[in-house]
C-alpha atoms as a PDB file:
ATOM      1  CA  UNK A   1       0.000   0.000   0.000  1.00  0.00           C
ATOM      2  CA  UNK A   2       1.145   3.448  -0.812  1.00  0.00           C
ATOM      3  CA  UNK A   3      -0.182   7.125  -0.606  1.00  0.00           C
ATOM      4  CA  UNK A   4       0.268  10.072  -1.870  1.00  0.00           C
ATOM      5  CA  UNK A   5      -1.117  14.144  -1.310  1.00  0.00           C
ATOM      6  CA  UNK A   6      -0.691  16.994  -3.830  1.00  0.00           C
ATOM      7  CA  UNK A   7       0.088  19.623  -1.678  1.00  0.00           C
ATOM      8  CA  UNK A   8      -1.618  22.469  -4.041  1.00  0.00           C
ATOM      9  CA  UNK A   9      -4.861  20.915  -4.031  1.00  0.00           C
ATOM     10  CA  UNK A  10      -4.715  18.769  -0.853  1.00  0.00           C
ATOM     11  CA  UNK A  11      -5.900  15.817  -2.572  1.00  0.00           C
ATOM     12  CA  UNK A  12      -5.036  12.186  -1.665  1.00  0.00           C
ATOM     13  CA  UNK A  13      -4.905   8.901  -2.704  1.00  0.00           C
ATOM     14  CA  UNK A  14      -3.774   5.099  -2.112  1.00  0.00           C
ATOM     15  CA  UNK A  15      -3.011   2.451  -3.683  1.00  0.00           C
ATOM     16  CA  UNK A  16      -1.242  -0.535  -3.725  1.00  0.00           C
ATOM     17  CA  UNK A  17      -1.138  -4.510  -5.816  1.00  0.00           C
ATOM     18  CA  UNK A  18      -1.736  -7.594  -4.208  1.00  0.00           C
ATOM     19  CA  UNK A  19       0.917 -10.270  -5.687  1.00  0.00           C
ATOM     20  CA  UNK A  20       1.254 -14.075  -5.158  1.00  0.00           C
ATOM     21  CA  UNK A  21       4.590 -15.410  -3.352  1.00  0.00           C
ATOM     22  CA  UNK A  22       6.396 -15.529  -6.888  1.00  0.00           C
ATOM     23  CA  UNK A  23       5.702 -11.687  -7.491  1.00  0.00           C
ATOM     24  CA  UNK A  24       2.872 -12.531  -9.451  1.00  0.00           C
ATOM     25  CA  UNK A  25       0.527  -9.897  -9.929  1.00  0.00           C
ATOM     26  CA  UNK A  26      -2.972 -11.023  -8.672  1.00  0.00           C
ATOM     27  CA  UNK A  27      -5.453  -7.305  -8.104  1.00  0.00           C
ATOM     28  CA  UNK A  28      -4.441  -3.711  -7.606  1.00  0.00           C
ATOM     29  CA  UNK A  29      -6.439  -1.131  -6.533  1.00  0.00           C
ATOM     30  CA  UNK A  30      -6.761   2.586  -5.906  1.00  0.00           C
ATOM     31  CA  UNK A  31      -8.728   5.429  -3.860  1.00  0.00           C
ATOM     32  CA  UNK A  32      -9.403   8.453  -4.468  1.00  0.00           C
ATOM     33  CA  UNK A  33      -9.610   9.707  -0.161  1.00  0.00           C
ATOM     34  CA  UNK A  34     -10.556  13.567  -0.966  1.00  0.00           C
ATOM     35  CA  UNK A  35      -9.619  16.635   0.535  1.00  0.00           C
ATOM     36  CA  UNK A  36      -6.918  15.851   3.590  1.00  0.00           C
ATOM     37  CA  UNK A  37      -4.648  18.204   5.553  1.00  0.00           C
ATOM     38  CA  UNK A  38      -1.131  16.760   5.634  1.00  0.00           C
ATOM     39  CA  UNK A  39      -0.551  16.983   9.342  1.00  0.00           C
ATOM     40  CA  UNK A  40      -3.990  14.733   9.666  1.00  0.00           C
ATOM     41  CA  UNK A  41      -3.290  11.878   6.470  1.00  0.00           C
ATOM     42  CA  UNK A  42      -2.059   8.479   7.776  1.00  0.00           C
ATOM     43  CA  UNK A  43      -1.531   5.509   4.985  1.00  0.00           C
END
């Protein structure tokens, strides 16, 4: 899993992939999490 805030806009997002025990890749996904402040965000 991974995040990520645009500091202009205050916009964030995660994301991340699932991946079998070979590296495989199996589902990703994303969301879009809105407005945030970047003193408040935890990932």
């Amino acid at each position: 899993m991974d995040g990520a805030l645009k500091l202009d806009s205050r916009l964030a997002s995660v994301g991340g992939a699932l991946r079998d025990r070979y590296g495989g890749w199996i589902i990703g996904y994303n969301k879009n999490l809105g407005w945030c402040f970047v003193l408040n965000a935890k990932f």
